[in-house]
Protein backbone atom coordinates (compact mmCIF):
# COMPACT_ATOMS: atom_id res chain seq x y z
CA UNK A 1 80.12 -22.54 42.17
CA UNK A 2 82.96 -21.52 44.19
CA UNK A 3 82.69 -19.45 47.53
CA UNK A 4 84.91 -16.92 49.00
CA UNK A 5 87.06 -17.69 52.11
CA UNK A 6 84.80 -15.76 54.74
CA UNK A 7 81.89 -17.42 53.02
CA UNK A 8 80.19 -20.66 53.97
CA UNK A 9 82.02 -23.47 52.14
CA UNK A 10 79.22 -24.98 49.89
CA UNK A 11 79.27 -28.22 47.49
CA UNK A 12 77.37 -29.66 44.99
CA UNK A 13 75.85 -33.64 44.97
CA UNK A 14 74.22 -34.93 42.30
CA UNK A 15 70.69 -36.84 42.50
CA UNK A 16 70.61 -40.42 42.17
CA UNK A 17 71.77 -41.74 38.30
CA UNK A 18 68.55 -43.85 38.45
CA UNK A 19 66.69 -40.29 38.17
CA UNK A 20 69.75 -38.69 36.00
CA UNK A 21 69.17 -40.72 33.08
CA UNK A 22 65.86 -38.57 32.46
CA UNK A 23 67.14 -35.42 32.27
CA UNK A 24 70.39 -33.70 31.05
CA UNK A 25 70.72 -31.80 33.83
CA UNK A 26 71.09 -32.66 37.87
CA UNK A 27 67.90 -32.24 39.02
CA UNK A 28 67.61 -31.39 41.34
CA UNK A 29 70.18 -29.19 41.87
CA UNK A 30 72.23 -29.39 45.33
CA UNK A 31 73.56 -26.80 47.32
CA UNK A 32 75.01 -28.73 50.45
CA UNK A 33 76.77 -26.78 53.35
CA UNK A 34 79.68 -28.41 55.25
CA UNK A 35 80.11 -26.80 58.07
CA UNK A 36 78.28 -24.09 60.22
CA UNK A 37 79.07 -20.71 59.06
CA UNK A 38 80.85 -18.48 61.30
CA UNK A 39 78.54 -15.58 60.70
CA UNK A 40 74.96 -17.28 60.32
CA UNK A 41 72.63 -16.02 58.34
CA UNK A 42 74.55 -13.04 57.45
CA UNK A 43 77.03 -15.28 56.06
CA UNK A 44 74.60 -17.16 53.70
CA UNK A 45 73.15 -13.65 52.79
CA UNK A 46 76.61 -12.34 51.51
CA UNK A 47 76.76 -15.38 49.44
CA UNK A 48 73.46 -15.52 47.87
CA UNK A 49 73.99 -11.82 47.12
CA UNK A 50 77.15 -12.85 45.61
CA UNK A 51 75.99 -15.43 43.48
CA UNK A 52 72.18 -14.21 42.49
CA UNK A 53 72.96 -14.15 38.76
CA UNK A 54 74.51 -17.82 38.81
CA UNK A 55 71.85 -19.47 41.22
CA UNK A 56 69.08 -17.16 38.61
CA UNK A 57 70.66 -18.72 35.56
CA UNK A 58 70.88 -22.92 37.26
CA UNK A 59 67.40 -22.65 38.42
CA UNK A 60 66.47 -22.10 34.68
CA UNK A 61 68.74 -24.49 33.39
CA UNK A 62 68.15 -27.16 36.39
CA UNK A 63 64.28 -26.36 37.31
CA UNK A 64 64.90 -26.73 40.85
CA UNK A 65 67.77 -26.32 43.39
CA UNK A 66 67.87 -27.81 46.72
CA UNK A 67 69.66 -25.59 49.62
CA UNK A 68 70.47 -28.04 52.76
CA UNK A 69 72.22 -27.57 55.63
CA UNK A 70 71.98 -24.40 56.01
CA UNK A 71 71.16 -22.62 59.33
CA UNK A 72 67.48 -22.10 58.93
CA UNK A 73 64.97 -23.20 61.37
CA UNK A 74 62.13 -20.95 61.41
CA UNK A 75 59.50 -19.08 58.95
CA UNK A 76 61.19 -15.95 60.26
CA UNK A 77 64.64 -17.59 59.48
CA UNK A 78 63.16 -18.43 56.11
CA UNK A 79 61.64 -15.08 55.23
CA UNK A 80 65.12 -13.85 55.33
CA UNK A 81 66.06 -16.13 53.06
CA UNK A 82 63.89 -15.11 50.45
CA UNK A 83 64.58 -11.72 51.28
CA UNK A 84 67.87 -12.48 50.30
CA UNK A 85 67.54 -13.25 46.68
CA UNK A 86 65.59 -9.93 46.10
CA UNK A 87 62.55 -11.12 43.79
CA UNK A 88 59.22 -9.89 44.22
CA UNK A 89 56.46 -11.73 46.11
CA UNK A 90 53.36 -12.99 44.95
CA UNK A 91 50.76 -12.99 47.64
CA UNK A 92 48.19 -15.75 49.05
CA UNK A 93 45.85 -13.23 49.61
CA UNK A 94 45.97 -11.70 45.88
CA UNK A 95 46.36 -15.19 44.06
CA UNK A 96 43.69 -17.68 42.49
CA UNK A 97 45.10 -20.80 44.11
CA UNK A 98 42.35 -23.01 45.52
CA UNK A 99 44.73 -24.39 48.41
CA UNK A 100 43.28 -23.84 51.92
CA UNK A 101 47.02 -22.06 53.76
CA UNK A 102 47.65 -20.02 56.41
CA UNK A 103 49.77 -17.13 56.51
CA UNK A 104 52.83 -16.73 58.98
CA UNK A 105 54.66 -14.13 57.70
CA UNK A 106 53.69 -11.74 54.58
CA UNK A 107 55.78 -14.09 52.31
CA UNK A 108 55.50 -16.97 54.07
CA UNK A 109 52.75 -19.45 54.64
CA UNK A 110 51.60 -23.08 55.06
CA UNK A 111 51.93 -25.47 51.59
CA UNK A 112 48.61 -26.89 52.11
CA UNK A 113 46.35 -27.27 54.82
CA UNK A 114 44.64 -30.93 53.50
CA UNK A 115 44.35 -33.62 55.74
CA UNK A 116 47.78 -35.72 55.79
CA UNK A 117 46.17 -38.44 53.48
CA UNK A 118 45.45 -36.98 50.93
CA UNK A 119 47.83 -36.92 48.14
CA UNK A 120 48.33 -33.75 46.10
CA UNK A 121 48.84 -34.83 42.69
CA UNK A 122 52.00 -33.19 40.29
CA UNK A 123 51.19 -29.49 38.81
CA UNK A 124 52.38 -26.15 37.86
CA UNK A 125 51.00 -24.29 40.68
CA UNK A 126 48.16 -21.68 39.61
CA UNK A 127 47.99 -23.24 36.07
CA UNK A 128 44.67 -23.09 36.15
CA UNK A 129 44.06 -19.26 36.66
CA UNK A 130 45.13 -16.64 34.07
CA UNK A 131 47.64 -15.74 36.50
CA UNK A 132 50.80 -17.71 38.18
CA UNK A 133 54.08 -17.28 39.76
CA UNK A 134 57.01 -17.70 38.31
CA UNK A 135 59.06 -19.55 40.82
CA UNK A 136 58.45 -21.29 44.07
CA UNK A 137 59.96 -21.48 47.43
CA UNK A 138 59.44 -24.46 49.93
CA UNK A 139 60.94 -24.91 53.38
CA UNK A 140 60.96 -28.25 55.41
CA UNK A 141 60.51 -26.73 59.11
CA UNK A 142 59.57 -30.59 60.86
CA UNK A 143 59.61 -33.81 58.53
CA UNK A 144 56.97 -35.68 58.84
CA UNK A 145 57.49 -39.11 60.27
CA UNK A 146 56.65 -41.34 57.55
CA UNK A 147 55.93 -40.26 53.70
CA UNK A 148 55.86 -36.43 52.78
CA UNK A 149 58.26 -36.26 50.33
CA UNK A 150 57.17 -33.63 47.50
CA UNK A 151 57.33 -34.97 43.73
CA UNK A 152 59.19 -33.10 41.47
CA UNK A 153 58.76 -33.91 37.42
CA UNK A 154 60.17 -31.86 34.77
CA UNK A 155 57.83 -30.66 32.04
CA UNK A 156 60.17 -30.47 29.28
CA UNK A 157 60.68 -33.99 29.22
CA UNK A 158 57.55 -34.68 30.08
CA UNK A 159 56.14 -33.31 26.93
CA UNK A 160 59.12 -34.86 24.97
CA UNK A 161 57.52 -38.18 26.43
CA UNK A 162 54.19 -37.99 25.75
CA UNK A 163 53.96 -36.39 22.00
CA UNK A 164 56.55 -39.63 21.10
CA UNK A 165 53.85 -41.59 22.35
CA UNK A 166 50.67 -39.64 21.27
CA UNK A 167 51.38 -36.99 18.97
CA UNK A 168 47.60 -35.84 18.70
CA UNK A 169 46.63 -35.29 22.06
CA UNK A 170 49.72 -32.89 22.55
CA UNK A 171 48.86 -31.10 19.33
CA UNK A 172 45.16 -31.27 20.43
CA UNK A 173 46.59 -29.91 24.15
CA UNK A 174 48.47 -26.67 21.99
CA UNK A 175 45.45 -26.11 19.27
CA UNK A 176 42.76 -26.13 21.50
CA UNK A 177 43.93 -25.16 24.77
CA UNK A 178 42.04 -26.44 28.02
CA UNK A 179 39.26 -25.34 30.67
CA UNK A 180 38.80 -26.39 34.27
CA UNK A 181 35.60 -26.37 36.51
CA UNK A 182 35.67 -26.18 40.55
CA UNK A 183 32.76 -25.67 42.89
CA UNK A 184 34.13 -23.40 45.73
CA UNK A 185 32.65 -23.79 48.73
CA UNK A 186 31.25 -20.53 50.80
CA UNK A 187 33.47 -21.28 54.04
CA UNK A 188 37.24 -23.21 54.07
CA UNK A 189 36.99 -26.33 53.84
CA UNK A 190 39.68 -28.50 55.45
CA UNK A 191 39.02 -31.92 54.31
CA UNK A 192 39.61 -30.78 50.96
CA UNK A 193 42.58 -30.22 48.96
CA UNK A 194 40.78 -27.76 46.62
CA UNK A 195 38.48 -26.59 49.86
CA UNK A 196 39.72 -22.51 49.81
CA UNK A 197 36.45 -20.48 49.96
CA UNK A 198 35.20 -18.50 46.76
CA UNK A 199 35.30 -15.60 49.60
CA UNK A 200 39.07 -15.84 50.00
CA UNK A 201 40.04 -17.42 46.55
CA UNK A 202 38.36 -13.91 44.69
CA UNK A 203 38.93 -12.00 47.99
CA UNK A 204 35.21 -11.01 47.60
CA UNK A 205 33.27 -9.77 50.56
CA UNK A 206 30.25 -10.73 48.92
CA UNK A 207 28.31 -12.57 45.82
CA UNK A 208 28.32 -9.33 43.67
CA UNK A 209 32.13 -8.08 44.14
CA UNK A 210 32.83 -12.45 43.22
CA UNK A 211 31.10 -11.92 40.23
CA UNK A 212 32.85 -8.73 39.48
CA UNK A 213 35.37 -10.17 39.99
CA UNK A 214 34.96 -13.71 37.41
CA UNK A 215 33.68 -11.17 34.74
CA UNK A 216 37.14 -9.56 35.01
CA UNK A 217 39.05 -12.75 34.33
CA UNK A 218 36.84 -14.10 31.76
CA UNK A 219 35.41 -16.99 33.95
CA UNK A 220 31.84 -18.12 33.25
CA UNK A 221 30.31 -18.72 37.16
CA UNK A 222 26.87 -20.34 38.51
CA UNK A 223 25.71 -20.44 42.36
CA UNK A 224 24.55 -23.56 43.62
CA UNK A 225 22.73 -24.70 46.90
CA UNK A 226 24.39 -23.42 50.13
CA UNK A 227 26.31 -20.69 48.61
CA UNK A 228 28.59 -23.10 46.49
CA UNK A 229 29.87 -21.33 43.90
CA UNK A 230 30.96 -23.07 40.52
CA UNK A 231 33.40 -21.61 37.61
CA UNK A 232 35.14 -22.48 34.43
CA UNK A 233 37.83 -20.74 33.29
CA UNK A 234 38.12 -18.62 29.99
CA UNK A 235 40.73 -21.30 27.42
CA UNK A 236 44.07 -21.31 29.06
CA UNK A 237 47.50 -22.78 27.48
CA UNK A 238 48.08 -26.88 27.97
CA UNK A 239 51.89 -26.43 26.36
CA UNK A 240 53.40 -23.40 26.71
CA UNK A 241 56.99 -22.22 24.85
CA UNK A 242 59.38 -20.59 27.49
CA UNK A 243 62.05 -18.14 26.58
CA UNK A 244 64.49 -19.89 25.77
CA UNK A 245 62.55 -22.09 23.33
CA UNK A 246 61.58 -25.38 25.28
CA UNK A 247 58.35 -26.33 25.25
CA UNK A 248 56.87 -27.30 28.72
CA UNK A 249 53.43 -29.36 29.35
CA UNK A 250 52.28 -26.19 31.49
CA UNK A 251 48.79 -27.11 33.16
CA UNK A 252 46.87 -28.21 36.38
CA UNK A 253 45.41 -31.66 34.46
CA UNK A 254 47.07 -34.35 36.46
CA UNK A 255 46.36 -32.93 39.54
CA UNK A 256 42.71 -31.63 38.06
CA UNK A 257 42.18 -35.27 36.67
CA UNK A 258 42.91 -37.15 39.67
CA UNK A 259 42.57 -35.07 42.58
CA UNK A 260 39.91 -32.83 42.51
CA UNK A 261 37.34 -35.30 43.98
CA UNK A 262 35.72 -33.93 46.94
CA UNK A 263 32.02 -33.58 48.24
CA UNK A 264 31.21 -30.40 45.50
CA UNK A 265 33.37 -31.81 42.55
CA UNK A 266 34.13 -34.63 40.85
CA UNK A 267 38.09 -34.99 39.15
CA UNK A 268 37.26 -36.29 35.63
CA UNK A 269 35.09 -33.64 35.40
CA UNK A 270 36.73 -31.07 35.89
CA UNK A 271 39.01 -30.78 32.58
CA UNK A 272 37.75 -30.40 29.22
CA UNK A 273 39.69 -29.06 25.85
CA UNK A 274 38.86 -25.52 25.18
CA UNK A 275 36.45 -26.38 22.68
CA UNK A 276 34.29 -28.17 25.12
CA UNK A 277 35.51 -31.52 23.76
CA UNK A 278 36.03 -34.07 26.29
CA UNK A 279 40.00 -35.28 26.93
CA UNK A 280 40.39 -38.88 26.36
CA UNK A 281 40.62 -40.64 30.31
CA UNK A 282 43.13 -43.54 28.52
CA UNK A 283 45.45 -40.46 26.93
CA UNK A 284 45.32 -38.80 30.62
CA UNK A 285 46.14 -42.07 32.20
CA UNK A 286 49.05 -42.37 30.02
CA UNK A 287 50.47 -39.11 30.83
CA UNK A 288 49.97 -40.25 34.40
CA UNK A 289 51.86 -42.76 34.43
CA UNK A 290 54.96 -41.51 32.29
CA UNK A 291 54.90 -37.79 34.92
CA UNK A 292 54.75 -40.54 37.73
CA UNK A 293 58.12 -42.48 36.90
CA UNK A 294 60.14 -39.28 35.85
CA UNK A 295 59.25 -37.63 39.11
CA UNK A 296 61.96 -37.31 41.53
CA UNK A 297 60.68 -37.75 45.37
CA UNK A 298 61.85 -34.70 47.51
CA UNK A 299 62.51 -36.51 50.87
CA UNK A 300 62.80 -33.03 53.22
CA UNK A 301 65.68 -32.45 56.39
CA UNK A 302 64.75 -30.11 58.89
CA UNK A 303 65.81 -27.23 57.73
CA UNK A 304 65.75 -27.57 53.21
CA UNK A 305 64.73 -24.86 51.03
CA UNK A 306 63.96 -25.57 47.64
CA UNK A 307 63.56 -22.64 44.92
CA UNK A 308 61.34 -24.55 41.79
CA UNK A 309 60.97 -22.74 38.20
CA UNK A 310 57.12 -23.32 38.09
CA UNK A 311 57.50 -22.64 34.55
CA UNK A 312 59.59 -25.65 34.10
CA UNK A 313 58.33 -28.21 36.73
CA UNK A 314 55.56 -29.48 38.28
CA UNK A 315 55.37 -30.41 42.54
CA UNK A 316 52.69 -32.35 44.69
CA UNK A 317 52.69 -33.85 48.33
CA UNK A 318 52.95 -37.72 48.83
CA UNK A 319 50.85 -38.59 51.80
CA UNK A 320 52.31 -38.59 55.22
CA UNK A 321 51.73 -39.68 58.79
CA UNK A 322 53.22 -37.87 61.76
CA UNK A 323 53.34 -34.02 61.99
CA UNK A 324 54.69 -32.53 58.78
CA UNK A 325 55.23 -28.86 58.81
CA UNK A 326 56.76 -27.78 54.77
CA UNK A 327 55.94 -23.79 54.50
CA UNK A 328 55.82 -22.14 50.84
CA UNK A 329 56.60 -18.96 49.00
CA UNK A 330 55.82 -17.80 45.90
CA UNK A 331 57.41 -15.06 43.56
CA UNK A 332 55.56 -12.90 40.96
């Protein structure tokens, strides 16, 4: 991509060829700045308005494209940012995710507010609602001493992966679709990665606008001691086809399968084919294992943005020690 003389001089690096032999693409993409701009953030603007098309069309092509170096340092710094690529946002406040976050700007808020050991395992974020964004924004404001780094795996070859390996439990995974159970808790709860309240999560005031609410979206609900509050989605899409014809492995199952284990829920539990039927624990450790070793570890600078297709691929959080402070976006 080439830049204009009063624009920020910009190149592109490569990943590693150890994680290039995966994919035909760089991924992910890089977006390096070599100097400071002269005119800060309103150089960086005229260039992203400059190249919005291009960066549109690589972050479909690529899946995700880092931006480092440039001269962002805050959430306010950030918001602009986004601003600057003129998509539309998709709330906290109005989505399904189950992630405890906190707000700092109307865009802008915290990735996840789960204790630092606790990993967050690789998923298309909101996969398990009937609604989702469609791309992702993260931005490293303080790295965290040691660990942090946010997995990246792309789903198309994913899925190329597994259905060489097990044919039937992809076509099982298309055919019959999947379902996913969570017990919400009444009030946040911190210690959890999954610990958003069924208050917030439904932004219900009460038990009868929640249930309003789940009959709405097709969930099937029941309330359990202390206000707990436990749903299973209506059948939602394991593969999905995108536009352009590749076929993604578009769900919430690794993450579902191993990490949503807290006091109210237990992970292997908490995924089942549409049909009721119960998905095979050796099939999901298999699919584990091959997301694990084409994932790509994101190790954040002060100061990255990354822009993800959450159609395409899947994030999580390694766990960390030190203060990490990584601040998300999402975009309808």
């Amino acid at each position: 991509m080439s830049t204009t003389s009063n624009q920020a001089a910009l190149a592109v690096a490569a990943v590693p060829a150890n994680h290039q032999q995966f994919h035909p693409q760089a991924f992910p993409l890089v977006y390096a700045l070599q100097s400071e701009p002269a005119g800060g953030l309103q150089a960086v603007s005229d260039w992203v308005h400059a190249h919005r098309q291009s960066l549109q069309s690589e972050l479909a092509e690529h899946g995700a494209i880092l931006f480092r170096g440039f001269p962002l340092k805050t959430d306010m710094d950030f918001d602009a940012f986004i601003q600057m690529f003129g998509l539309k946002n998709f709330t906290y406040t109005d989505s399904l995710s189950n992630a405890v976050r906190r707000n700092r700007t109307e865009r802008v808020f915290t990735a996840n507010e789960a204790p630092a050991n606790i990993a967050i395992y690789l998923h298309h974020e909101m996969a398990q609602t009937p609604v989702y964004p469609s791309a992702l924004f993260f931005f490293c404001e303080h790295p965290a001493a040691v660990g942090g780094a946010t997995p990246l795996c792309r789903s198309d070859v994913l899925l190329t992966q597994i259905e060489t390996l097990m044919p039937d439990f992809v076509s099982a995974c298309e055919t019959k679709g999947v379902r996913y159970t969570n017990t919400m808790p009444d009030q946040e709860d911190l210690q959890s990665g999954q610990g958003r309240s069924w208050r917030s999560t439904l932004n219900a005031p009460d038990k009868a606008a929640a249930e309003a609410k789940l009959q709405s979206l097709g969930y099937q609900w029941q309330w359990l001691a202390e206000d707990n509050l436990r749903v299973t989605t209506p059948v939602l899409p394991a593969v999905r086809t995108l536009e352009d014809g590749r076929r993604v492995f578009f769900n919430q199952l690794i993450a579902a399968f191993q990490g949503w284990q807290d006091k109210r829920n237990v992970a292997q539990k908490s995924i089942c084919f549409g049909d009721g039927s119960v998905i095979d624990p050796q099939a999901m450790a298999t699919v584990i294992d091959l997301a694990e070793k084409l994932s790509f570890d994101m190790q954040w600078q002060a100061g990255d943005v990354a822009l993800v297709d959450n159609s395409l691929v899947m994030h999580g959080r390694r766990p960390f020690s030190g203060e990490r402070r990584v601040l998300a976006s999402l975009l309808a």
